[in-house]
Every structure is written in structure tokens, then in C-alpha cells.
C-alpha atoms as a PDB file:
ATOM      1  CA  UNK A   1     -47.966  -4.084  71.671  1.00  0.00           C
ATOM      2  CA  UNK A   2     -50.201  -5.985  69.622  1.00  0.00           C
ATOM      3  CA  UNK A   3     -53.411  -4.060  68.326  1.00  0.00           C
ATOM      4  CA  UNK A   4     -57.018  -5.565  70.179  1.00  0.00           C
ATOM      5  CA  UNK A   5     -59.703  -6.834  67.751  1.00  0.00           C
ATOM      6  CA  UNK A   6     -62.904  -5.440  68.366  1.00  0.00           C
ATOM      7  CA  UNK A   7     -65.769  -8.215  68.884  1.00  0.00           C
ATOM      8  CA  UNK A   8     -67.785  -9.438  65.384  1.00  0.00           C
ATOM      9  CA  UNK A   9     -71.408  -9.291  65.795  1.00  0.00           C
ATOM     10  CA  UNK A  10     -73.463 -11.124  63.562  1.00  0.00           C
ATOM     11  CA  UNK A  11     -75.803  -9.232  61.389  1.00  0.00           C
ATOM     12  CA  UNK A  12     -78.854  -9.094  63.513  1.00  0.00           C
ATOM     13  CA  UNK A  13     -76.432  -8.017  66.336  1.00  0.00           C
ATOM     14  CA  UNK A  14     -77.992 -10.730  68.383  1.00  0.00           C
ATOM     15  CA  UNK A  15     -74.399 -12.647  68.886  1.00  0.00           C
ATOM     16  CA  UNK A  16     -71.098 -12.190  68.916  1.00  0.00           C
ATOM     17  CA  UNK A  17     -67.836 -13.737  68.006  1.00  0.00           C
ATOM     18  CA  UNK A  18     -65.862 -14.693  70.877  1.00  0.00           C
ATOM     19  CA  UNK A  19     -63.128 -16.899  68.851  1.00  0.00           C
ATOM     20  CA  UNK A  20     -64.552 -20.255  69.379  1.00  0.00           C
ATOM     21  CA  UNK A  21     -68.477 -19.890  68.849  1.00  0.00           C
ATOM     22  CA  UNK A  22     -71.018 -17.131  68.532  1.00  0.00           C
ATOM     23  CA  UNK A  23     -72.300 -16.042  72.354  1.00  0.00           C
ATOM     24  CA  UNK A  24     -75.510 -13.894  72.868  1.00  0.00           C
ATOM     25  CA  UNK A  25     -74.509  -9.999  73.073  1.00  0.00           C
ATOM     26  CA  UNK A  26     -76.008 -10.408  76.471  1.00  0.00           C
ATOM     27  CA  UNK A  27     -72.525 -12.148  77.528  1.00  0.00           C
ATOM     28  CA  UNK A  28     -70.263  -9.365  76.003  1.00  0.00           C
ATOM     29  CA  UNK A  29     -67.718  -9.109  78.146  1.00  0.00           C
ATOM     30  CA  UNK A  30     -67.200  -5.075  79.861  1.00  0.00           C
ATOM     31  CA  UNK A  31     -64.041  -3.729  78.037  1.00  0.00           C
ATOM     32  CA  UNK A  32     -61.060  -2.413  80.033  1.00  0.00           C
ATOM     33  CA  UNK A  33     -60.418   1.009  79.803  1.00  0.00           C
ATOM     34  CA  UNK A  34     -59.168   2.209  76.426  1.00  0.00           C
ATOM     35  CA  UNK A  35     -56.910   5.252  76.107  1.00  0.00           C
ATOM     36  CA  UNK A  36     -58.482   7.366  72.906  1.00  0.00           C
ATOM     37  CA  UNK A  37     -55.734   8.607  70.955  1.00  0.00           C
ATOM     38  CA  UNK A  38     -55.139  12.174  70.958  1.00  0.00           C
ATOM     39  CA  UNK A  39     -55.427  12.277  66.804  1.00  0.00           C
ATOM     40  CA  UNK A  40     -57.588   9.188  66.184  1.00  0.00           C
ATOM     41  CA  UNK A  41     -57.996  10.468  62.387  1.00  0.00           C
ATOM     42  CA  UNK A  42     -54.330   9.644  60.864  1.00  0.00           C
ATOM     43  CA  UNK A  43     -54.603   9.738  57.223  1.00  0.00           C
ATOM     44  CA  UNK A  44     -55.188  12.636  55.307  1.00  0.00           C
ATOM     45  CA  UNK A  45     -58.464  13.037  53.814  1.00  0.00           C
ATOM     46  CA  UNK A  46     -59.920  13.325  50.371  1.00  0.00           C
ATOM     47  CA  UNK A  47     -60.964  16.951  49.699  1.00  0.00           C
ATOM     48  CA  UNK A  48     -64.261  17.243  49.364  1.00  0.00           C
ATOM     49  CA  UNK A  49     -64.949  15.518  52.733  1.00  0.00           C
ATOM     50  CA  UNK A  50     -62.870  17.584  54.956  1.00  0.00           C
ATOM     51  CA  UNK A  51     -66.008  20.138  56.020  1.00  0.00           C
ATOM     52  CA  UNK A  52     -68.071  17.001  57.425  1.00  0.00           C
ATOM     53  CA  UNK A  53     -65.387  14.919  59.302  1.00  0.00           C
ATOM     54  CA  UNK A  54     -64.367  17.931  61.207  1.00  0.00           C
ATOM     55  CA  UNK A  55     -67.766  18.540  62.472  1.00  0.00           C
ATOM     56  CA  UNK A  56     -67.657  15.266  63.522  1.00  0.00           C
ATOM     57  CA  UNK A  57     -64.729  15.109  64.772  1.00  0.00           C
ATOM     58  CA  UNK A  58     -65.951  17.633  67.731  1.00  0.00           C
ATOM     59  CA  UNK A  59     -68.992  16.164  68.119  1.00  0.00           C
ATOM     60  CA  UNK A  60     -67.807  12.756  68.830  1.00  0.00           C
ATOM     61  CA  UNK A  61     -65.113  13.845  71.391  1.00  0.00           C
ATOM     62  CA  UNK A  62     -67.496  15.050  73.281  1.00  0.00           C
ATOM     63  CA  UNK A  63     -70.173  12.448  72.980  1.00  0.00           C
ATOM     64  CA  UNK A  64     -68.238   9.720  75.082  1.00  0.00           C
ATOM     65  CA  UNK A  65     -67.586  11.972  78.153  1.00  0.00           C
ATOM     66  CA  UNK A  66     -69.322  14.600  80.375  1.00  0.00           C
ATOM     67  CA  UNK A  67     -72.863  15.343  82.031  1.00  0.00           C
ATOM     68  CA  UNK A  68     -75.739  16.379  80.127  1.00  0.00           C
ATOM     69  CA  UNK A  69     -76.173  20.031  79.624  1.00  0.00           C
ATOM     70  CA  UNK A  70     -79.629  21.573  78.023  1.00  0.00           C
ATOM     71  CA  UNK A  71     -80.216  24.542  76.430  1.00  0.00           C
ATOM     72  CA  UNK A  72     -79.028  25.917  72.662  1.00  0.00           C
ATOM     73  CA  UNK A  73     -76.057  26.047  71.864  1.00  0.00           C
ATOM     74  CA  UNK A  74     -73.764  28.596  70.160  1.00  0.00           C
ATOM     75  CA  UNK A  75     -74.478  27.007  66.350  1.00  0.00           C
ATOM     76  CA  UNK A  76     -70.823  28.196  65.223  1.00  0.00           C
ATOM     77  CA  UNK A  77     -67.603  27.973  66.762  1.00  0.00           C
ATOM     78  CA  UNK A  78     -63.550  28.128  65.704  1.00  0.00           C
ATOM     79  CA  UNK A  79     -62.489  24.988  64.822  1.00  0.00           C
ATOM     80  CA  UNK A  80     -58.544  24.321  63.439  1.00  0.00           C
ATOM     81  CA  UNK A  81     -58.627  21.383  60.567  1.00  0.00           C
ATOM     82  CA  UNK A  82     -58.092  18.092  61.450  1.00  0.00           C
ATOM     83  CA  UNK A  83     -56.434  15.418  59.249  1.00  0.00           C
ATOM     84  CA  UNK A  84     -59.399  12.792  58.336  1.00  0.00           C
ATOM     85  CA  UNK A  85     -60.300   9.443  57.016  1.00  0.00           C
ATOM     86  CA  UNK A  86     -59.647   8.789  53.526  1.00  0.00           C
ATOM     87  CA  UNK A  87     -62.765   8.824  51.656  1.00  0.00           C
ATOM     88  CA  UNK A  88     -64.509   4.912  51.140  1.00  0.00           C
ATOM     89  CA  UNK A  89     -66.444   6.177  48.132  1.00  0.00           C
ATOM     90  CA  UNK A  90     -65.905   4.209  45.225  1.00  0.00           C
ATOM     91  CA  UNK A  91     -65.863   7.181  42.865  1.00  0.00           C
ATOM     92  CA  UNK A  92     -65.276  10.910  43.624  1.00  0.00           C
ATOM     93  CA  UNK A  93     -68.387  13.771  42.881  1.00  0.00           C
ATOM     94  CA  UNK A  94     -67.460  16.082  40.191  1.00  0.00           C
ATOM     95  CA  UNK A  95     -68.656  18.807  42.464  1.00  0.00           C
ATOM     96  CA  UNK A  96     -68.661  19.177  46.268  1.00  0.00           C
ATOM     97  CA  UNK A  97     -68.793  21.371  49.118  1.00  0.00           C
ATOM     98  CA  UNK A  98     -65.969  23.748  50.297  1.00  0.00           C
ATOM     99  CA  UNK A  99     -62.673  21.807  51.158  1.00  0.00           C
ATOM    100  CA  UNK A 100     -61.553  24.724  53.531  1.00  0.00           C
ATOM    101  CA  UNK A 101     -62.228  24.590  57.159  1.00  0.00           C
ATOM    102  CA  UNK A 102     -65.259  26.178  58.294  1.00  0.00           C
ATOM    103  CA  UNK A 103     -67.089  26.814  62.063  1.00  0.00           C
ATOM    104  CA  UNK A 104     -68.253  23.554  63.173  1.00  0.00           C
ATOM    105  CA  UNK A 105     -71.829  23.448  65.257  1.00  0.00           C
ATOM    106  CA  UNK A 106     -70.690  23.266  69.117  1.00  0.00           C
ATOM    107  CA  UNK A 107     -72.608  19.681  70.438  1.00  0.00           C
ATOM    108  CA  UNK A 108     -74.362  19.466  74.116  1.00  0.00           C
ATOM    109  CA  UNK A 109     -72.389  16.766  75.763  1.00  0.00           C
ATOM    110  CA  UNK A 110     -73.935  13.237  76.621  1.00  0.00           C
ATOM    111  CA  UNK A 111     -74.938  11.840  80.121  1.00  0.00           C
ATOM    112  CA  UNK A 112     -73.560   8.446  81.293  1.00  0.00           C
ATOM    113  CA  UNK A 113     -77.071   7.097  81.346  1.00  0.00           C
ATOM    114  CA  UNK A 114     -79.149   5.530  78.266  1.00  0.00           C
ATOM    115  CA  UNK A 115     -82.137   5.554  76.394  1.00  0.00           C
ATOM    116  CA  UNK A 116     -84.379   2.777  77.566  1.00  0.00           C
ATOM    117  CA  UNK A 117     -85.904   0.877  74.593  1.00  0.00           C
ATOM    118  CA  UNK A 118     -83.378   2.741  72.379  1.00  0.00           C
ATOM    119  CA  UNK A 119     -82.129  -0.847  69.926  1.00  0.00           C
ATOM    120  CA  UNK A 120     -78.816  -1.182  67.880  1.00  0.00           C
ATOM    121  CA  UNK A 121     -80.213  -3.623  66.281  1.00  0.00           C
ATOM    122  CA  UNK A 122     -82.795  -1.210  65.163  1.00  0.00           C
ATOM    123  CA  UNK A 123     -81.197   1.464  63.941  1.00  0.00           C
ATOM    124  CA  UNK A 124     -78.748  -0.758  62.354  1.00  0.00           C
ATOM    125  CA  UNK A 125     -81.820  -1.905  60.098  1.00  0.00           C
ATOM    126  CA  UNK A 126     -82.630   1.522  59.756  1.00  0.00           C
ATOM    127  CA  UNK A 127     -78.980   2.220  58.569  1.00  0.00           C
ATOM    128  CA  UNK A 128     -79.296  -0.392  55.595  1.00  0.00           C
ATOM    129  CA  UNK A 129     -82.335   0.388  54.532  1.00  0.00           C
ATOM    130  CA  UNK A 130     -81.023   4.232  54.220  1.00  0.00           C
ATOM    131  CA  UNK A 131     -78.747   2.019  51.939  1.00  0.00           C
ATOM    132  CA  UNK A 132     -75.186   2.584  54.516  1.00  0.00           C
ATOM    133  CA  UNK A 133     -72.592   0.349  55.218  1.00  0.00           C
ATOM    134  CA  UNK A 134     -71.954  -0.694  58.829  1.00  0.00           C
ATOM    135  CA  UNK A 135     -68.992  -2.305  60.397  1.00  0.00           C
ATOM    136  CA  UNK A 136     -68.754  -3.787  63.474  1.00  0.00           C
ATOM    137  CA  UNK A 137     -68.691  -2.450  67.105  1.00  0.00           C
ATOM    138  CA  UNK A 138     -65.140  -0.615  68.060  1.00  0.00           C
ATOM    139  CA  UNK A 139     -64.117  -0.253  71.584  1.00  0.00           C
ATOM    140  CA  UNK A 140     -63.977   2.766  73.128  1.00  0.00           C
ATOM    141  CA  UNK A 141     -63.346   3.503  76.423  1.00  0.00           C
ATOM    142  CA  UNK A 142     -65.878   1.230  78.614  1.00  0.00           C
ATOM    143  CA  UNK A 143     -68.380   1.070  75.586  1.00  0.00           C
ATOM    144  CA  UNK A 144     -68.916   0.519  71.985  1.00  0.00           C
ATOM    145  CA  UNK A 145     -69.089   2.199  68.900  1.00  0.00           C
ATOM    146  CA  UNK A 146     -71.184   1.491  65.676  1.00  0.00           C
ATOM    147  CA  UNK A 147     -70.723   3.380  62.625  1.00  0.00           C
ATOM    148  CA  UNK A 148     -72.539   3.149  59.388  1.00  0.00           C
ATOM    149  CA  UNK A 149     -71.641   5.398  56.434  1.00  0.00           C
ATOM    150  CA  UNK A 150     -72.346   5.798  53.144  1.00  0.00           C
ATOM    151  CA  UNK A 151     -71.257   8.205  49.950  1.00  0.00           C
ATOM    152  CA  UNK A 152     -73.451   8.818  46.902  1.00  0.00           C
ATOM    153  CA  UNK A 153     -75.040  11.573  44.305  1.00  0.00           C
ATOM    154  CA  UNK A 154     -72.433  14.158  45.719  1.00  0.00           C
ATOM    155  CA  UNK A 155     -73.335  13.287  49.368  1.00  0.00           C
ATOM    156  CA  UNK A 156     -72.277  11.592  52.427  1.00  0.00           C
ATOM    157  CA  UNK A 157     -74.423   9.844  54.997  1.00  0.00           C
ATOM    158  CA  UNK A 158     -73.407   8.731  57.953  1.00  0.00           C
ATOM    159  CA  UNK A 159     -74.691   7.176  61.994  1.00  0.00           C
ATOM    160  CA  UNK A 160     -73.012   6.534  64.691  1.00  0.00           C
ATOM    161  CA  UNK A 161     -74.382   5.171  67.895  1.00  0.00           C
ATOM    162  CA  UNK A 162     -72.650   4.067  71.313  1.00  0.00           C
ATOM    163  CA  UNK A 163     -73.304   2.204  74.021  1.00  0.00           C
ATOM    164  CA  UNK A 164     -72.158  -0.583  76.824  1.00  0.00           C
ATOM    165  CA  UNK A 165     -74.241  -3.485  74.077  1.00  0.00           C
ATOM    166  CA  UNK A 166     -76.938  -3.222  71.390  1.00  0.00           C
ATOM    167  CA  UNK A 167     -79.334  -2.662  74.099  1.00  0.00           C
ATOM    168  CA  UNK A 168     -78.482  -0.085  76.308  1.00  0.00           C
ATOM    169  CA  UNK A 169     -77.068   2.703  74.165  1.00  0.00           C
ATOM    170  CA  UNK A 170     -76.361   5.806  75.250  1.00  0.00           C
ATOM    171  CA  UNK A 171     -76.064   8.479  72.158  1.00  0.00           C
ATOM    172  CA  UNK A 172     -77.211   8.532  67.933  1.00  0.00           C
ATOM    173  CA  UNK A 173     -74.803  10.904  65.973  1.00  0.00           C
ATOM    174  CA  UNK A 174     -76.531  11.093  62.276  1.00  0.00           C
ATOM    175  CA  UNK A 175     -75.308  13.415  59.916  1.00  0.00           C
ATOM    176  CA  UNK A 176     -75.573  14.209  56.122  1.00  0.00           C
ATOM    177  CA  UNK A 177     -73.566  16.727  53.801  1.00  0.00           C
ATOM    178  CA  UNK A 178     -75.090  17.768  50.112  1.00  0.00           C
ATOM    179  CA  UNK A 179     -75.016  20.529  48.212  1.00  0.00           C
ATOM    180  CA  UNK A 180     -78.987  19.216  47.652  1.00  0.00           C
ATOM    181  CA  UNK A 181     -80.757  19.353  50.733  1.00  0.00           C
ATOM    182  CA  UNK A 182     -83.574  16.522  50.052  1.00  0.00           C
ATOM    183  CA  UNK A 183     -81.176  13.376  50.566  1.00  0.00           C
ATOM    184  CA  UNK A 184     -79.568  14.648  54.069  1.00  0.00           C
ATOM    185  CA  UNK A 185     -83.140  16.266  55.405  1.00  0.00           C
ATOM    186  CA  UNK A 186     -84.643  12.897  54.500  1.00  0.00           C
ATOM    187  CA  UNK A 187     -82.274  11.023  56.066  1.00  0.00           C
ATOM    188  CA  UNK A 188     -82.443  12.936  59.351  1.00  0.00           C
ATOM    189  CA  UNK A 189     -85.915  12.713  59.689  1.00  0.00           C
ATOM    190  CA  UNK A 190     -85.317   9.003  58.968  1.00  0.00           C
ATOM    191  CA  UNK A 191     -83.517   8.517  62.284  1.00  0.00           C
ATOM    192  CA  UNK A 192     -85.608  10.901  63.754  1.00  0.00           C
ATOM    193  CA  UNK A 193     -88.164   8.180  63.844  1.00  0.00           C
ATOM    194  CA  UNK A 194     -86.286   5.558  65.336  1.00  0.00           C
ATOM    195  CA  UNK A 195     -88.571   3.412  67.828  1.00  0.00           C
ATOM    196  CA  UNK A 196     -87.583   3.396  71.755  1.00  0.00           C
ATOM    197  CA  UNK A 197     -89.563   3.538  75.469  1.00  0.00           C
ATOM    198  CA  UNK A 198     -92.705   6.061  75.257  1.00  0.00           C
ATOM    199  CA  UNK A 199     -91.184   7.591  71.896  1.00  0.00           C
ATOM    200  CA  UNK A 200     -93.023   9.795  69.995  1.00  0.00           C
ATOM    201  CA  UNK A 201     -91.740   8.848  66.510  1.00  0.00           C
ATOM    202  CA  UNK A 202     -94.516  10.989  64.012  1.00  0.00           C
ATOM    203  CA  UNK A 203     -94.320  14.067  66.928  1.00  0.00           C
ATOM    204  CA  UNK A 204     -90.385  13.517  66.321  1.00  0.00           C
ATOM    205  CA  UNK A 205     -90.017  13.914  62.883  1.00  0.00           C
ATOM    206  CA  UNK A 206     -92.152  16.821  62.232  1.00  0.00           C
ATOM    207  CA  UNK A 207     -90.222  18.488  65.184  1.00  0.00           C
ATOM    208  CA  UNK A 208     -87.108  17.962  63.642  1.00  0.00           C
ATOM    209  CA  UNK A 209     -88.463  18.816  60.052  1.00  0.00           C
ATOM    210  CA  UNK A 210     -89.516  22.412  61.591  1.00  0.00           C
ATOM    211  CA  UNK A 211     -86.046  22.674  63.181  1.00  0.00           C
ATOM    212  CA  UNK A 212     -83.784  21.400  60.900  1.00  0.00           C
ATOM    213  CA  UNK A 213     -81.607  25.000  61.177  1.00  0.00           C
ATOM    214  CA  UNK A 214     -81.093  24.125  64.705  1.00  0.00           C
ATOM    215  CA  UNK A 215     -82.769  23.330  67.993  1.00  0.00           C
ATOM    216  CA  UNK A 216     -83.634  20.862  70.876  1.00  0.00           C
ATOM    217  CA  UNK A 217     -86.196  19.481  71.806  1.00  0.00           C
ATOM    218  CA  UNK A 218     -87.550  16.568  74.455  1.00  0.00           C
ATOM    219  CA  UNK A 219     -89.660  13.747  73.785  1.00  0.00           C
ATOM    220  CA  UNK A 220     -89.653  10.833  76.377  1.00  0.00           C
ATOM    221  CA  UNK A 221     -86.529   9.785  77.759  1.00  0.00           C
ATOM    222  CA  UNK A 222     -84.495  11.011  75.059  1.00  0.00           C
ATOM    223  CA  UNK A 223     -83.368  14.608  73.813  1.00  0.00           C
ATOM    224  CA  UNK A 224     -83.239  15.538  70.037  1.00  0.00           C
ATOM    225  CA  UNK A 225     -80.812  18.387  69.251  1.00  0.00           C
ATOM    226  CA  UNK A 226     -80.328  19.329  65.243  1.00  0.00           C
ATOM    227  CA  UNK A 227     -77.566  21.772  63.929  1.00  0.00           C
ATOM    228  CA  UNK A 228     -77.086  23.114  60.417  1.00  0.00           C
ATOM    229  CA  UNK A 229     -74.185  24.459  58.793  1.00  0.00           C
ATOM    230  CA  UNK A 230     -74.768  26.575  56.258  1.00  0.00           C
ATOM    231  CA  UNK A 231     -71.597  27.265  54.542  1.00  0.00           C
ATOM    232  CA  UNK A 232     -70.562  23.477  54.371  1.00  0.00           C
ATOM    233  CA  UNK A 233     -73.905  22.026  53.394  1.00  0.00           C
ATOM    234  CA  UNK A 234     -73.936  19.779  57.213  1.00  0.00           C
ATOM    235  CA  UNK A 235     -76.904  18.630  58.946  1.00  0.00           C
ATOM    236  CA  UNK A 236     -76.613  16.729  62.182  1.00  0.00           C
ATOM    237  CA  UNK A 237     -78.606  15.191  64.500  1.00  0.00           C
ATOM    238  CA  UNK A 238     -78.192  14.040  67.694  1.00  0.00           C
ATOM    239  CA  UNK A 239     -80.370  11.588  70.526  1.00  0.00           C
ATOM    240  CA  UNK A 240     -79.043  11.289  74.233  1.00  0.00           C
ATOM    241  CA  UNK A 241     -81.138  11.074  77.421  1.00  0.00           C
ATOM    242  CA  UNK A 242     -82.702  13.314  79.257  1.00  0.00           C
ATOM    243  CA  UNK A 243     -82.052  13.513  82.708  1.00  0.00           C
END
């Protein structure tokens, strides 16, 4: 069975490739069902970036199904390693976190609904300007993922958001790993700030740089949640609705 290619967008997200001429993302076509695959990271990973991918390994699987649930959550949990992506970095750091498996921080699952004003396109800007690399949307079940990531000065940024089209998303995954906490805390207060429906985007980001250990909070339509792990140098932040 042949393999489906995921839709090209072009790189205001604005269109998309259908295989004879670029249609407005307002046309993109509902996906069938998609089965995920029960180990969708194959190839073993490069060392120093096992710690992150397994934290986000959980958080994704998770981020695609369920009802939203509020409240903290337990900020450590058992996690078995995972194989992982290999490593797109174009050199390796001479010194990095931990390769060994650590506890990963336990997500809140995502609702069904989305965040109204919420923009791919947006945060897409956002992600090259942070200075990551984005590909294009991937199917997943009856959505999309977009994933941006980046690896430089001994750290790894990376965003992921999903959603039915650009416009109508539904969850932001942003996460950073460092041995120096500047780079990832600036990043996350970067997306902290993204723009959507009655946001609060300066109330945001000092929220989330007081509670950058861990915490939720809600502003709008949207719920922040942030998780550190300590021992692996991981911080993660994550936007859903709030229903």
C-alpha cells in the first residue's frame, strides 16, 4: 500500500498544493481517518536528544485525543524509553544533557474544540523568526500537524501545533532543552505571546515567566499549562481551549 503525501502549503500557509494548482486552505479537503502507528518514532536516536523526544513523545499521544481535564498535574511520572528521530542538527554539541531515560512531565489532555483567533500562519512566523525550520502539515487522524524544530548552542527548540486547517487549531506543544536556561525560557515566553480572540499576550508571558517550574493558568479561550524537568534540562509549554 502506497504511502499518502501530506498536502504542501505555501509559505504564508494561505494555499495549498492539490497536484494541479495551488487552492486556498479554505478548500482543504477533511482527511479520512488515519490509523497512528503504535511506534511512530522508528529510528534510533542520537544520544543527547533522547531526554526531550520522550517527553514529547507522551505529550503528543495525548494531545490528539480525549476531553479537557483542569487542574495540576503530577509533574513526574515513569516513563520506559522510546526509540526516536535521528537528530537533524548539522553538527553534534560537545556537551549535552543526560542520554538516560528520565520521568517525563504527565500533560492535561486536549478538548476537540479550538482556539478562536488562534493562526498557523502566525505562529508559523513566530517559528522562523525564533530561527526553526518548519515542514509542512502531516495528517493525523481527522487533522493536521505542523512541526517546526530547530538545534543550536547545545539546545533544541521545537513547536508543534494541530488542527482541522491553519485557522481553527486546536493545541501549541513548544518545548526547549539546554543545559542554559536563557534560550529555552526565552523561547517559551516567545510563544507565550502568540496573538488569538481576547488574548492577553503581555498578562501571558509574565504568567508563564513566574511559572516556568510548572503550572496552569487561563486567559481567554485558551489554557496555558508549563512543566519543567529538572534533571533533563526540558521546558514545555502547552495552549488548548478552555471549555
Amino acid at each position: 500500500m502506497s504511502e499518502e503525501i501530506p498536502p504542501q502549503f505555501s509559505p504564508d500557509g494561505q494555499y495549498w498544493w492539490n497536484g494541479h494548482e495551488w487552492v486556498p486552505t479554505e478548500q482543504l479537503p477533511t482527511p479520512t481517518a488515519i490509523p497512528v502507528p503504535k511506534d511512530p518514532f522508528a529510528e534510533r536516536p542520537r544520544r543527547w536528544r533522547t531526554p526531550l523526544l520522550i517527553a514529547l513523545g507522551g505529550l503528543l499521544a495525548v494531545l490528539v485525543a480525549g476531553t479537557a481535564v483542569f487542574g495540576v498535574t503530577r509533574l513526574v511520572g515513569n516513563h520506559a524509553q522510546r526509540p526516536s528521530p535521528a537528530a537533524t542538527a548539522s553538527t553534534a554539541p560537545t556537551h549535552t544533557p543526560a542520554p538516560t531515560p528520565t520521568a517525563a512531565a504527565t500533560p492535561i489532555p486536549v478538548s476537540g474544540t479550538t482556539i478562536p483567533g488562534l493562526s498557523g500562519t502566525a505562529l508559523l512566523e513566530l517559528a522562523r523568526q525564533q530561527g526553526l525550520s518548519c515542514r509542512g502539515a502531516t495528517p493525523e487522524g481527522v487533522a493536521y500537524r505542523w512541526h517546526c524544530s530547530v538545534a543550536r548552542n547545545q539546545a533544541l527548540y521545537d513547536l508543534q501545533f494541530t488542527g482541522t486547517d491553519m485557522e481553527h487549531l486546536s493545541s501549541v506543544l513548544a518545548s526547549a532543552q539546554s543545559d542554559n536556561p536563557a534560550g529555552p525560557t526565552s523561547f517559551i515566553r516567545a510563544v507565550a505571546g502568540v496573538s488569538y480572540q481576547d488574548a492577553k499576550e503581555a498578562t501571558a508571558r509574565a504568567w508563564v515567566d513566574r511559572h516556568l517550574e510548572g503550572g496552569w493558568e487561563i486567559f481567554g479561550p485558551a489554557t496555558f499549562h508549563t512543566l519543567h524537568d529538572g534533571r533533563n534540562h526540558i521546558w514545555v509549554l502547552q495552549i488548548y481551549p478552555h471549555t
